[in-house]
Protein backbone atom coordinates (compact mmCIF):
# COMPACT_ATOMS: atom_id res chain seq x y z
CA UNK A 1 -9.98 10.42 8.29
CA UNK A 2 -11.88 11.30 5.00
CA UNK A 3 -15.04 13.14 5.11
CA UNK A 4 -18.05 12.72 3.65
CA UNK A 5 -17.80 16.31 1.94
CA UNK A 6 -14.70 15.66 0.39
CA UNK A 7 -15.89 12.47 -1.02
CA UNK A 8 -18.79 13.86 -2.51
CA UNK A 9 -16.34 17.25 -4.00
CA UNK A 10 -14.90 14.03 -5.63
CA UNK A 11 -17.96 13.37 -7.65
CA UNK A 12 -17.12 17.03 -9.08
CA UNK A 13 -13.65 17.08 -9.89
CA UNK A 14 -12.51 18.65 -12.92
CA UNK A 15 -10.01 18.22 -15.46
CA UNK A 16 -7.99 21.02 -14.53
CA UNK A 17 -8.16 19.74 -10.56
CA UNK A 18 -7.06 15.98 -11.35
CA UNK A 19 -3.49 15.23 -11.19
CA UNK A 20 -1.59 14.31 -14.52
CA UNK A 21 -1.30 11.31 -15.87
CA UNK A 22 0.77 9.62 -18.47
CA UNK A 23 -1.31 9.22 -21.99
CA UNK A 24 -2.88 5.59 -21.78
CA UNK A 25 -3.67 3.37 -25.05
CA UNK A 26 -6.99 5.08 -26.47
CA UNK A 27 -9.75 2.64 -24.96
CA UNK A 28 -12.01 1.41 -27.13
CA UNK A 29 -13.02 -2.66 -27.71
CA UNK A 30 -10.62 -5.04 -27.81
CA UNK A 31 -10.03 -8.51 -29.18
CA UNK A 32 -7.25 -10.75 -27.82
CA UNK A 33 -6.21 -14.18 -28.65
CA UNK A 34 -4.21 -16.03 -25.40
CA UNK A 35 -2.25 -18.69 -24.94
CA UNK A 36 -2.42 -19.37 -21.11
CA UNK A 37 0.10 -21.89 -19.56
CA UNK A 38 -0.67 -22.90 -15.92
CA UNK A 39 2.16 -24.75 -14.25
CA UNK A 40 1.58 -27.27 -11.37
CA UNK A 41 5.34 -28.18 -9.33
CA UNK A 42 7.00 -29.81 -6.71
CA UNK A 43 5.42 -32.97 -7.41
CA UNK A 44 6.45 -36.07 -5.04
CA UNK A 45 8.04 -38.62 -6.99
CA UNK A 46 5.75 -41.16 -5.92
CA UNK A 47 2.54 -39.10 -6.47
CA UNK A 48 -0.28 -41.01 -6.99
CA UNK A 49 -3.66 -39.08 -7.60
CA UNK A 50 -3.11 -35.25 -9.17
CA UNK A 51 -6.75 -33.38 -8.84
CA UNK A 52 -6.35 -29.57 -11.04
CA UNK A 53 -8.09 -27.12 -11.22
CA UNK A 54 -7.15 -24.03 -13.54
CA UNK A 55 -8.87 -20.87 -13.64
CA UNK A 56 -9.91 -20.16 -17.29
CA UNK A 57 -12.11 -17.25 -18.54
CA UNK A 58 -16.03 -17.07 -19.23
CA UNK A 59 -18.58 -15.14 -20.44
CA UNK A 60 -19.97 -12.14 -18.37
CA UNK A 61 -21.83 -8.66 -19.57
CA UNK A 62 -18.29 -6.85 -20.55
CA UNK A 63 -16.50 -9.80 -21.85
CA UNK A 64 -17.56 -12.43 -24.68
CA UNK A 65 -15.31 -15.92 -25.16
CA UNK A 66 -15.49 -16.08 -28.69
CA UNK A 67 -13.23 -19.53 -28.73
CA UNK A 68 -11.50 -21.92 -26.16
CA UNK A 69 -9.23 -24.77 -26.77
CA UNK A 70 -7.18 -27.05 -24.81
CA UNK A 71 -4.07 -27.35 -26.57
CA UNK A 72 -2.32 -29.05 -24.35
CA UNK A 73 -3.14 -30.74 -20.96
CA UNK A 74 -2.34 -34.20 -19.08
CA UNK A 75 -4.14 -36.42 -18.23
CA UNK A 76 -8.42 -36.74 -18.75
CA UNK A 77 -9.51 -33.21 -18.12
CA UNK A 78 -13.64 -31.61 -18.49
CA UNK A 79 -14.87 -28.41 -17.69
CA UNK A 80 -16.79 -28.07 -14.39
CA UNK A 81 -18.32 -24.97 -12.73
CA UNK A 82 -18.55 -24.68 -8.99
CA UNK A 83 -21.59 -25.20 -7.10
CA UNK A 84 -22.52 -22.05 -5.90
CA UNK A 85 -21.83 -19.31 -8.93
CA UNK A 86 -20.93 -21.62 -11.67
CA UNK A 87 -17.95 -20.05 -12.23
CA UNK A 88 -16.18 -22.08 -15.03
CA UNK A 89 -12.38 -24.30 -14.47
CA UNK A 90 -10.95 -26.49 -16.57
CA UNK A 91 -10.67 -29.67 -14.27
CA UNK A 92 -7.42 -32.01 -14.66
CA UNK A 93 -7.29 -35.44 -13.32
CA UNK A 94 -3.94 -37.48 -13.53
CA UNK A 95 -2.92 -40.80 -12.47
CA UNK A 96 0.73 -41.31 -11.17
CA UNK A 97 2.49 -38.51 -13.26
CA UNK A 98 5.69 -39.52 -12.65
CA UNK A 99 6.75 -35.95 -13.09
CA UNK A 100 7.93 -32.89 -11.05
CA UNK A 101 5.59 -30.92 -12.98
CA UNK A 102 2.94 -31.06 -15.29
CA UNK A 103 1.78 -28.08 -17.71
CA UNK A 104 -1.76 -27.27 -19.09
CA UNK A 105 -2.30 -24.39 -21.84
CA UNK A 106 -5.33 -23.59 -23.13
CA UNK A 107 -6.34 -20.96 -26.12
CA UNK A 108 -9.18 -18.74 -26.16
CA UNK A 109 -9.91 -15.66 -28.22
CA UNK A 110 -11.32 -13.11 -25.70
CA UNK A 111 -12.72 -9.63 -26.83
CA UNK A 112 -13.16 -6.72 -23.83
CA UNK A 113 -15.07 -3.44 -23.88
CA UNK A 114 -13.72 -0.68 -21.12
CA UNK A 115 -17.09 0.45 -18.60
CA UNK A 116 -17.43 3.69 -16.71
CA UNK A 117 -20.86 4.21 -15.37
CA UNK A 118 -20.65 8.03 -15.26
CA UNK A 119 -23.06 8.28 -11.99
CA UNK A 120 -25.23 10.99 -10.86
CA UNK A 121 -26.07 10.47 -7.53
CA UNK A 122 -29.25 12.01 -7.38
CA UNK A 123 -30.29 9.23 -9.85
CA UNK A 124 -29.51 6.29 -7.76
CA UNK A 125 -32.33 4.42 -6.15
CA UNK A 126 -31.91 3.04 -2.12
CA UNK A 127 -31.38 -0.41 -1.22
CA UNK A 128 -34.75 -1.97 -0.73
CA UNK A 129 -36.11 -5.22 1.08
CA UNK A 130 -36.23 -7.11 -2.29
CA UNK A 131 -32.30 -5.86 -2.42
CA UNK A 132 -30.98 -7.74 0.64
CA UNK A 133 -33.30 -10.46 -0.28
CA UNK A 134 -31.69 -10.88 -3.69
CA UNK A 135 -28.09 -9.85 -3.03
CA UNK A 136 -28.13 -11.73 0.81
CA UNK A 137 -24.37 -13.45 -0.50
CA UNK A 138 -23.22 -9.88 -1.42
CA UNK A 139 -24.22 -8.48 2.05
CA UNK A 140 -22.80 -11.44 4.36
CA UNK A 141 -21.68 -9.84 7.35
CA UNK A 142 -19.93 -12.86 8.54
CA UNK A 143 -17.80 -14.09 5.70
CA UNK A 144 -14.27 -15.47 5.62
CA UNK A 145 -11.70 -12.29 5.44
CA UNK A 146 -14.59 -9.86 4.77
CA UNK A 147 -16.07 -10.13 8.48
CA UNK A 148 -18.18 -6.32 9.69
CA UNK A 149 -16.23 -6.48 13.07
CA UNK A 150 -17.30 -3.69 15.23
CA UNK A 151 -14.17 -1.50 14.54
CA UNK A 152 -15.13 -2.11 10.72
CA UNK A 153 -18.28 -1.14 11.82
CA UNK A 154 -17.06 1.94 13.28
CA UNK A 155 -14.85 2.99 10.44
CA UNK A 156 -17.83 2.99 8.44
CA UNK A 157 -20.13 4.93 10.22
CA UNK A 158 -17.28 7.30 10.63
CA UNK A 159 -16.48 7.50 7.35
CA UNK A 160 -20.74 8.06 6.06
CA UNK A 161 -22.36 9.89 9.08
CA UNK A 162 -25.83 9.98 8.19
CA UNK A 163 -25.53 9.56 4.41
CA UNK A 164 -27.93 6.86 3.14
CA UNK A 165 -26.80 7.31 -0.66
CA UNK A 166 -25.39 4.16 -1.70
CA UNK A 167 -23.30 5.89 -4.56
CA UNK A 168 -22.08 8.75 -2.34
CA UNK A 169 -20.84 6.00 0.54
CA UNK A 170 -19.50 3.58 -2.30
CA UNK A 171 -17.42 6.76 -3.42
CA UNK A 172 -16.24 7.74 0.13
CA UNK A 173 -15.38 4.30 1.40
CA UNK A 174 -13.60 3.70 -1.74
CA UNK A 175 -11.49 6.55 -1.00
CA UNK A 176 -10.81 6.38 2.48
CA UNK A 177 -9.42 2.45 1.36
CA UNK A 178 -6.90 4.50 -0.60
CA UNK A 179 -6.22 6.79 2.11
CA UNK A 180 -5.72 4.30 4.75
CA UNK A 181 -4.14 1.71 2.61
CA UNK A 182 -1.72 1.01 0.44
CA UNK A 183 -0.80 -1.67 -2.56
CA UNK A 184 2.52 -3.40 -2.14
CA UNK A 185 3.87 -2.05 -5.79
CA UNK A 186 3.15 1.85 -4.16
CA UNK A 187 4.49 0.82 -1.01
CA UNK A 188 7.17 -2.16 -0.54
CA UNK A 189 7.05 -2.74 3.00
CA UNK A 190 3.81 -3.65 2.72
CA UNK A 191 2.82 -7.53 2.20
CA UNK A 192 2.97 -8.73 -1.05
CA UNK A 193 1.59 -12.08 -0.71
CA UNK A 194 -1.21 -12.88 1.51
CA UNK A 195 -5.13 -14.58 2.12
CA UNK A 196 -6.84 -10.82 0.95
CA UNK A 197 -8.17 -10.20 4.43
CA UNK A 198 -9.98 -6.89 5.63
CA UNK A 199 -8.52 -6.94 9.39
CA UNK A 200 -5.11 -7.58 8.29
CA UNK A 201 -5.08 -4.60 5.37
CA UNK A 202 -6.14 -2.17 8.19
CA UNK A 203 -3.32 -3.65 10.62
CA UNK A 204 -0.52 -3.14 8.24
CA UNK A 205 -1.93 -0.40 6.34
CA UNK A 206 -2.55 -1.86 2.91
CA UNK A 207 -0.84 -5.24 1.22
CA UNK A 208 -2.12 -6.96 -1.82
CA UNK A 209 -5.13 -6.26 -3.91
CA UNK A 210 -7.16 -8.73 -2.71
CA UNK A 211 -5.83 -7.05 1.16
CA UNK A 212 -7.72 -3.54 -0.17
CA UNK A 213 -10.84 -4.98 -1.86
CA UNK A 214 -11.55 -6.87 1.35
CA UNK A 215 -11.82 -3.99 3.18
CA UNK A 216 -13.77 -2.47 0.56
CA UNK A 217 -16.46 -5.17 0.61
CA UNK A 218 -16.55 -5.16 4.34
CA UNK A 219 -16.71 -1.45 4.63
CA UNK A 220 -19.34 -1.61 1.94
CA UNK A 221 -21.12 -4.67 4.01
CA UNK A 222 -21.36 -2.82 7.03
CA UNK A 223 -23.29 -0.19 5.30
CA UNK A 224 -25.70 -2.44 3.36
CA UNK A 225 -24.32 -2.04 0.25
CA UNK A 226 -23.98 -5.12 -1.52
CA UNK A 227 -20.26 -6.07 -2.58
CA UNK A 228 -18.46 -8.54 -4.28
CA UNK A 229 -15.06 -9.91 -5.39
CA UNK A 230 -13.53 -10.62 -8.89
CA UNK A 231 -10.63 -11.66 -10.22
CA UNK A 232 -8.51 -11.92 -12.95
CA UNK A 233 -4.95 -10.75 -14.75
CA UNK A 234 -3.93 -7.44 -16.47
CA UNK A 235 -3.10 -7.33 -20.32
CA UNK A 236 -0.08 -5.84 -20.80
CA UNK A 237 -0.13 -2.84 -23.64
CA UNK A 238 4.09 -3.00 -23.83
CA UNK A 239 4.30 -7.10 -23.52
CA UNK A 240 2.25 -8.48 -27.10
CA UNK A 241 3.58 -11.37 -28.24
CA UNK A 242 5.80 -12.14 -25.54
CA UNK A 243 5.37 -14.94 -22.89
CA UNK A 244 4.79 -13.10 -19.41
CA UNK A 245 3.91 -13.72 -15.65
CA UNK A 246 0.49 -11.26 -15.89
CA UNK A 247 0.65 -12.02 -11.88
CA UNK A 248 -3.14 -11.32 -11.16
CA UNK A 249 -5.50 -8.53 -10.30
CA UNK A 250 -9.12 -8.91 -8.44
CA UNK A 251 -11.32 -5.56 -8.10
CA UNK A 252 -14.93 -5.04 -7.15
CA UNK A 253 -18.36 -4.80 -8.15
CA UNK A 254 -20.74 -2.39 -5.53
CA UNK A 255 -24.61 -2.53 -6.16
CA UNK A 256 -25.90 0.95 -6.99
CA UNK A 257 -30.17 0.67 -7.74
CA UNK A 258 -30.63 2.33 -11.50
CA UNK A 259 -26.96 1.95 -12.11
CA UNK A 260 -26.46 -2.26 -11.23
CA UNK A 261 -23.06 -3.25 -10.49
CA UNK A 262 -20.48 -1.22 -10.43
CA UNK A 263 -16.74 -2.23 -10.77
CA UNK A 264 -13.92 -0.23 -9.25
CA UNK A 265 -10.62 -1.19 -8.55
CA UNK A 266 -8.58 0.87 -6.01
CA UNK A 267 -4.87 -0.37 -6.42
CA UNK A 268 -5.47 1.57 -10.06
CA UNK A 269 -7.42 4.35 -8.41
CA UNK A 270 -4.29 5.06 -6.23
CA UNK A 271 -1.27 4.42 -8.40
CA UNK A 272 0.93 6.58 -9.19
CA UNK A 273 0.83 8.06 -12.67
CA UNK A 274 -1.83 6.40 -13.26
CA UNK A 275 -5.85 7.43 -14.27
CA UNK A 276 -6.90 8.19 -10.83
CA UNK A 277 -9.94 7.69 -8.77
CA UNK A 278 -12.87 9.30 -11.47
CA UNK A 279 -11.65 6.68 -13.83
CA UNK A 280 -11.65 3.46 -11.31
CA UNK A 281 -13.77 4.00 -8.88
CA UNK A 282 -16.86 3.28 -11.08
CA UNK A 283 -15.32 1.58 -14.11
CA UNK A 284 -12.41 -0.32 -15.55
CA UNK A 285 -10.56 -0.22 -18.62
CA UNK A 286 -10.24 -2.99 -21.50
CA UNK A 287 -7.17 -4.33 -20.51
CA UNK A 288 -7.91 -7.58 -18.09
CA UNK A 289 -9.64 -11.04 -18.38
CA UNK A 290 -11.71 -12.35 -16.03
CA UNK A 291 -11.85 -15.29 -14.65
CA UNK A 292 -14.24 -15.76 -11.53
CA UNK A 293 -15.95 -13.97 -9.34
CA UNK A 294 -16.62 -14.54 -5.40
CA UNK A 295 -14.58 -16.37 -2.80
CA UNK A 296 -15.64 -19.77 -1.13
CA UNK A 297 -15.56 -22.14 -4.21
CA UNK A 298 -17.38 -25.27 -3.65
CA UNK A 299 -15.58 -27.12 -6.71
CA UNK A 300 -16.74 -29.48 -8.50
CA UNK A 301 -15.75 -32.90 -8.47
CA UNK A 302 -15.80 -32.12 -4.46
CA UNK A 303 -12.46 -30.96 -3.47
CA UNK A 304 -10.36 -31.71 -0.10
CA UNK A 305 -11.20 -30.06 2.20
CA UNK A 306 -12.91 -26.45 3.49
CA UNK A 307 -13.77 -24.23 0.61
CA UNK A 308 -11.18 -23.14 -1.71
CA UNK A 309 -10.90 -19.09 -0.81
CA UNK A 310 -10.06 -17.71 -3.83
CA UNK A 311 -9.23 -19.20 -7.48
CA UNK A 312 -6.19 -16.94 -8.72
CA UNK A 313 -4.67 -19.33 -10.79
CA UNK A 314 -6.09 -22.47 -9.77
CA UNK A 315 -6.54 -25.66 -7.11
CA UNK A 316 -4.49 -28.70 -6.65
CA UNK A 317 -4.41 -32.00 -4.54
CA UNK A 318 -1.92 -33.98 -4.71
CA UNK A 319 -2.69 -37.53 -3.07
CA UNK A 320 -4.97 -35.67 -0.59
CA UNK A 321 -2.88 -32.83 0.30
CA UNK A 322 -3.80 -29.48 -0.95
CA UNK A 323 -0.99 -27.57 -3.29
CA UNK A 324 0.52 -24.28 -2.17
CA UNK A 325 -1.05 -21.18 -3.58
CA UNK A 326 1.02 -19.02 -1.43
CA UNK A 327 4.46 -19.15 -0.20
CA UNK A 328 5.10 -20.89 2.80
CA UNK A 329 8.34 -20.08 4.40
CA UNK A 330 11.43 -20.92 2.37
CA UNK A 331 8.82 -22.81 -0.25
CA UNK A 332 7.48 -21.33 -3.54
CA UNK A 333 3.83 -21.52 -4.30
CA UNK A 334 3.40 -24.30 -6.65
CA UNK A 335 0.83 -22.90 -9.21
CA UNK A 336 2.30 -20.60 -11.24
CA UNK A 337 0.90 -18.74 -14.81
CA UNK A 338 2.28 -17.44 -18.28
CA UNK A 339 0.66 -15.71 -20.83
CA UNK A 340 0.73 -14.66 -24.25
CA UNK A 341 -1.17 -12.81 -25.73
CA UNK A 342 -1.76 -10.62 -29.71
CA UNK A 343 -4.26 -7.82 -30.13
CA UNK A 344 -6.58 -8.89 -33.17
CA UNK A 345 -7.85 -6.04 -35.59
């Protein structure tokens, strides 16, 4: 089990103490122009009614849109944002496609800055009243795959004692994620495909991204720090101008008073060879879009259905029957994603 002191000789590593790491790309703004190609499959014959919606990028305090066209999409399509963070999709509507598949790319010019808050936790306010009033969503005790169970509860306290910091518990619960978990591209037994849920990442011992960051945010929850989910894809620096699966990538935002949010992502924190925890645990680097944030959607036109639980690549109903997003037994997901991508001067 982690301690608190270690977490907080963390805070204080040097140079000399952190582990090497191979050079990265010198980080600095970025401007990238994608083409994005989201491809809906194993359409019935006989389909009727196709509902889509595909996860496209927006606007948020360390990324600017500077451009966005649908180049090519079926169907009548409109951008709607769901009801609850008015996060943006481009929705698709089509009428008997007659097609196995149908394809929608979009282009957008996107430019990135990289963020590390470098925080001093003497300089971080508490969580106040007006806090949990504010951030209530971000502190849900109760919600789907994030739930504070009592043994979540436990870890927790464990892990913080009687620390009331919020920087110095963000820190130590982000590394005892690491410590007790795993990401399936550091460890291949572990699941590589799955709903991103807290309980299961501590049963198995790690899983996907969304698997860690769960138990992040419900670690984080049962502390009263206020946490969230994003999500989005990776640039890659060795793949320009070459059509790629970017797969996806979600991290986290914690709430620290006098800082704001704070992103982290832990699957980068922990890999190997990569920049290690004092360069993810309160920041993230230029390469990524994002595309939503939160879990829960409430789309717009109303979908089929309970909530949509996350937005990777998109949502899809087929004549009333919701589209695979994850692979169920010998059957493929049927939302898949390509990208392009050139970095502009």
């Amino acid at each position: 089990m982690l301690t608190l002191l270690t977490a907080l000789l963390l805070f204080q590593t040097s140079p000399a103490q952190a582990p090497a790491a191979a050079t990265p790309p010198k980080e600095q703004m970025r401007t990238y122009r994608i083409q994005q190609v989201v491809t809906l499959s194993d359409i019935p014959a006989d389909a009727g009614k196709v509902q889509w919606w595909v996860s496209i990028p927006d606007n948020n305090p360390d990324q600017a849109v500077l451009d966005f066209k649908a180049v090519s999409v079926p169907g009548s399509w409109s951008i709607q944002r769901d009801a609850e963070r008015g996060n943006r999709f481009l929705y698709i509507e089509v009428d008997s496609p007659k097609a196995a598949e149908l394809q929608a790319t979009v282009e957008f010019t996107v430019r990135r800055e990289p963020v590390l808050h470098s925080i001093d936790p003497k300089l971080a306010g508490p969580i106040t009243a007006v806090h949990r009033q504010l951030y209530a969503e971000e502190l849900d005790r109760d919600a789907p795959h994030m739930q504070v169970t009592p043994a979540l509860q436990a870890m927790a306290d464990k892990v913080c004692g009687a620390e009331t910091n919020p920087a110095i518990q963000a820190r130590a619960l982000l590394q005892h994620v690491i410590f007790l978990a795993d990401h399936y591209s550091k460890d291949p037994s572990k699941p590589n495909c799955g709903v991103g849920d807290a309980g299961s990442c501590v049963e198995k011992g790690g899983g996907c991204c969304t698997d860690l960051h769960s138990l992040f945010i419900a670690l984080a929850r049962a502390r009263g720090i206020p946490a969230r989910l994003q999500m989005g894809y990776r640039i890659n620096p060795t793949k320009p101008n070459t059509m790629y699966d970017p797969g996806y990538r979600c991290w986290v935002e914690y709430f620290v008073p006098n800082y704001g949010w704070v992103p982290a992502d832990a699957v980068e924190a922990d890999a190997v060879g990569g920049l290690g925890p004092d360069r993810w645990f309160s920041g993230l680097t230029e390469w990524r879009v994002w595309l939503n944030e939160g879990r829960q959607f409430t789309l717009r036109p109303a979908a089929v259905g309970a909530p949509v639980n996350t937005m990777v690549i998109g949502h899809a109903v087929i004549d009333g029957k919701v589209a695979r997003v994850l692979p169920e037994g010998d059957l493929k997901p049927q939302l898949s994603r390509r990208i392009q991508y050139a970095d502009l001067p």
